[in-house]
C-alpha atoms as a PDB file:
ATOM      1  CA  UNK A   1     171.954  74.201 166.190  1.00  0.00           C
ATOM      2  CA  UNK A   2     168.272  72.916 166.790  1.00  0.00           C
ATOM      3  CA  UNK A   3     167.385  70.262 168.993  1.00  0.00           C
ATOM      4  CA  UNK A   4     164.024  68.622 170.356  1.00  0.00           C
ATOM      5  CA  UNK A   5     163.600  68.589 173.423  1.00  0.00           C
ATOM      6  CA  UNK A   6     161.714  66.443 175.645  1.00  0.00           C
ATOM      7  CA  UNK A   7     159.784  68.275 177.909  1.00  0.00           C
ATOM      8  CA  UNK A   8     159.043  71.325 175.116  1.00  0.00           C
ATOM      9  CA  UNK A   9     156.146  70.704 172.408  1.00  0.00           C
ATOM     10  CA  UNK A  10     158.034  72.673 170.049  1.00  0.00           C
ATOM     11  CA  UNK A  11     161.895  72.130 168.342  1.00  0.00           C
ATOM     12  CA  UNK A  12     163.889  74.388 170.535  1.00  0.00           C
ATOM     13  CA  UNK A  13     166.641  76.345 168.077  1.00  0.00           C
ATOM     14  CA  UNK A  14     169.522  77.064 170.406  1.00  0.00           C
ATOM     15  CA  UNK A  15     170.950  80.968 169.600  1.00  0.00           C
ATOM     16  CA  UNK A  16     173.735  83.444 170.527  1.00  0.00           C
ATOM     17  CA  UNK A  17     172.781  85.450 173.546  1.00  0.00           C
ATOM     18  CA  UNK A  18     173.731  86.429 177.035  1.00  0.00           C
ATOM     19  CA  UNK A  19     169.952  86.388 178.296  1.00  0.00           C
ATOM     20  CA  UNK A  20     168.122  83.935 175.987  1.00  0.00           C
ATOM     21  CA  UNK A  21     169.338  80.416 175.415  1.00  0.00           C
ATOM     22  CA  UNK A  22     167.105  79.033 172.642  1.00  0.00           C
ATOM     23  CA  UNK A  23     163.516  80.055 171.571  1.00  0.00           C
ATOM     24  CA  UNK A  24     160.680  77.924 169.756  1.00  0.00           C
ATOM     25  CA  UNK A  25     157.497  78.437 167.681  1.00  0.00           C
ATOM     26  CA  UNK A  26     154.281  76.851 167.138  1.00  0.00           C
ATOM     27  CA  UNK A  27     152.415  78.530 164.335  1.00  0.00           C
ATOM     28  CA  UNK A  28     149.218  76.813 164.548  1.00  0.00           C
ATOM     29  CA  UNK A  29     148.879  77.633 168.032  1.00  0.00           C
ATOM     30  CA  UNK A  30     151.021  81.443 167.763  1.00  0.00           C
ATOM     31  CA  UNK A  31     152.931  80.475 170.867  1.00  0.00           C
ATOM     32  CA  UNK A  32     156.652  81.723 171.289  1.00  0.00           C
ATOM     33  CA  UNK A  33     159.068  79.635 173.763  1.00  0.00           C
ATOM     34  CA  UNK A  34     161.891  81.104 175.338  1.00  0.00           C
ATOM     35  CA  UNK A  35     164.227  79.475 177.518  1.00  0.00           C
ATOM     36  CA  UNK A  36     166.749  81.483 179.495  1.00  0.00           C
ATOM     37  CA  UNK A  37     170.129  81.262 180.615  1.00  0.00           C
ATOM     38  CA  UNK A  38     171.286  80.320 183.933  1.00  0.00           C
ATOM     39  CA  UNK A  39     168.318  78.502 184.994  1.00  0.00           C
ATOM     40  CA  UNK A  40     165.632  80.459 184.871  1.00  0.00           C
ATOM     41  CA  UNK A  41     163.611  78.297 183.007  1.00  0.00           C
ATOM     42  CA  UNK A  42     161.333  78.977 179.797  1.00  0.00           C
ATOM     43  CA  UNK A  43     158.405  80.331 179.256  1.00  0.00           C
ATOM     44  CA  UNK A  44     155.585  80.632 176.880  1.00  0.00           C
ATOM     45  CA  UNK A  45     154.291  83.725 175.093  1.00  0.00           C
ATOM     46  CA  UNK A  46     150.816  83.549 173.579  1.00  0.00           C
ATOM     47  CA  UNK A  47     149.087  84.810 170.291  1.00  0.00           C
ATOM     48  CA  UNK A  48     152.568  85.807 169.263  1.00  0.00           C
ATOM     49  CA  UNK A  49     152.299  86.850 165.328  1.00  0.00           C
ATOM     50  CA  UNK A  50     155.012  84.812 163.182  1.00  0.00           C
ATOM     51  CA  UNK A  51     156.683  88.313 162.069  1.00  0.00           C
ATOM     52  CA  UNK A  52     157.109  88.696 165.092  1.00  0.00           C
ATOM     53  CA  UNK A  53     159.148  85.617 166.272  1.00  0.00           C
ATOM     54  CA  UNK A  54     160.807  86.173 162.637  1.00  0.00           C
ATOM     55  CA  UNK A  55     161.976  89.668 164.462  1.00  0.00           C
ATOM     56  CA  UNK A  56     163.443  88.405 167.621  1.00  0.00           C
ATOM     57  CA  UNK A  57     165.927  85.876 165.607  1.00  0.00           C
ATOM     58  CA  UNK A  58     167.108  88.793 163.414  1.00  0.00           C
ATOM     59  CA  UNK A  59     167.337  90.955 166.377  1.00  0.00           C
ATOM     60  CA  UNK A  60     170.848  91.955 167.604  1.00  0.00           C
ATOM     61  CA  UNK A  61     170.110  92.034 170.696  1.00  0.00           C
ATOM     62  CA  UNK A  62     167.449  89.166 171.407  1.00  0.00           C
ATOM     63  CA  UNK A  63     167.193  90.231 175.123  1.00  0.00           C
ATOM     64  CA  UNK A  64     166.172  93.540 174.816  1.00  0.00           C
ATOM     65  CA  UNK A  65     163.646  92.522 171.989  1.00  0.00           C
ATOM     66  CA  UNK A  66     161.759  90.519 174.522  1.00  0.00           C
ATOM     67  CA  UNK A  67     161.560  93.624 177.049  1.00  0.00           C
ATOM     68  CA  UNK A  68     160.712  96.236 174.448  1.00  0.00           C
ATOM     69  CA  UNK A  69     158.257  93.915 172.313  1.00  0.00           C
ATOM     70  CA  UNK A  70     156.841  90.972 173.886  1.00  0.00           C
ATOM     71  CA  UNK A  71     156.800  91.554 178.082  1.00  0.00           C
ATOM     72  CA  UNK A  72     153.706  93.444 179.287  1.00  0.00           C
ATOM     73  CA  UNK A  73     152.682  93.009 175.527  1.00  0.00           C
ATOM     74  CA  UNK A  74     151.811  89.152 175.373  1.00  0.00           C
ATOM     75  CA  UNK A  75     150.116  86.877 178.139  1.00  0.00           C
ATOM     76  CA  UNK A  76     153.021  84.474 179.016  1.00  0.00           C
ATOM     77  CA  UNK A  77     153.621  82.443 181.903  1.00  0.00           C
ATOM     78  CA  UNK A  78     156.566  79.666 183.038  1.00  0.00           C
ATOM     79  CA  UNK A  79     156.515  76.084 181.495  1.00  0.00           C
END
């Protein structure tokens, strides 16, 4: 289920995970949105390639995607 929401540039796509609530790409401007579960807000990852993002929504686990392939790889900070 996608929805827009207000306060995100991008179309957050709401998916099935214990860590990650919904996630969000703008390819013109390779930035990946992530917004977690149980508050703890979303945050932007920049330069992100498009196979990449691609990757983490066919991951099983999208969780440990983000800590093995995108933290302390990608600048990101909280949105």
């Amino acid at each position: 289920m996608a929805a827009m929401e207000s306060n995100q540039p991008v179309k957050m796509t709401r998916i099935d995970s214990s860590t990650v609530a919904a996630v969000g790409y703008d390819s013109g401007d390779r930035c990946l949105y992530v917004r977690f579960t149980e508050g703890r807000g979303t945050y932007v990852y920049y330069d992100v390639p498009t196979m990449l993002f691609e990757e983490l929504l066919a991951a099983e686990s999208k969780g440990r995607f983000l800590n093995e392939r995108l933290k302390g790889s990608y600048r990101y900070q909280k949105v």
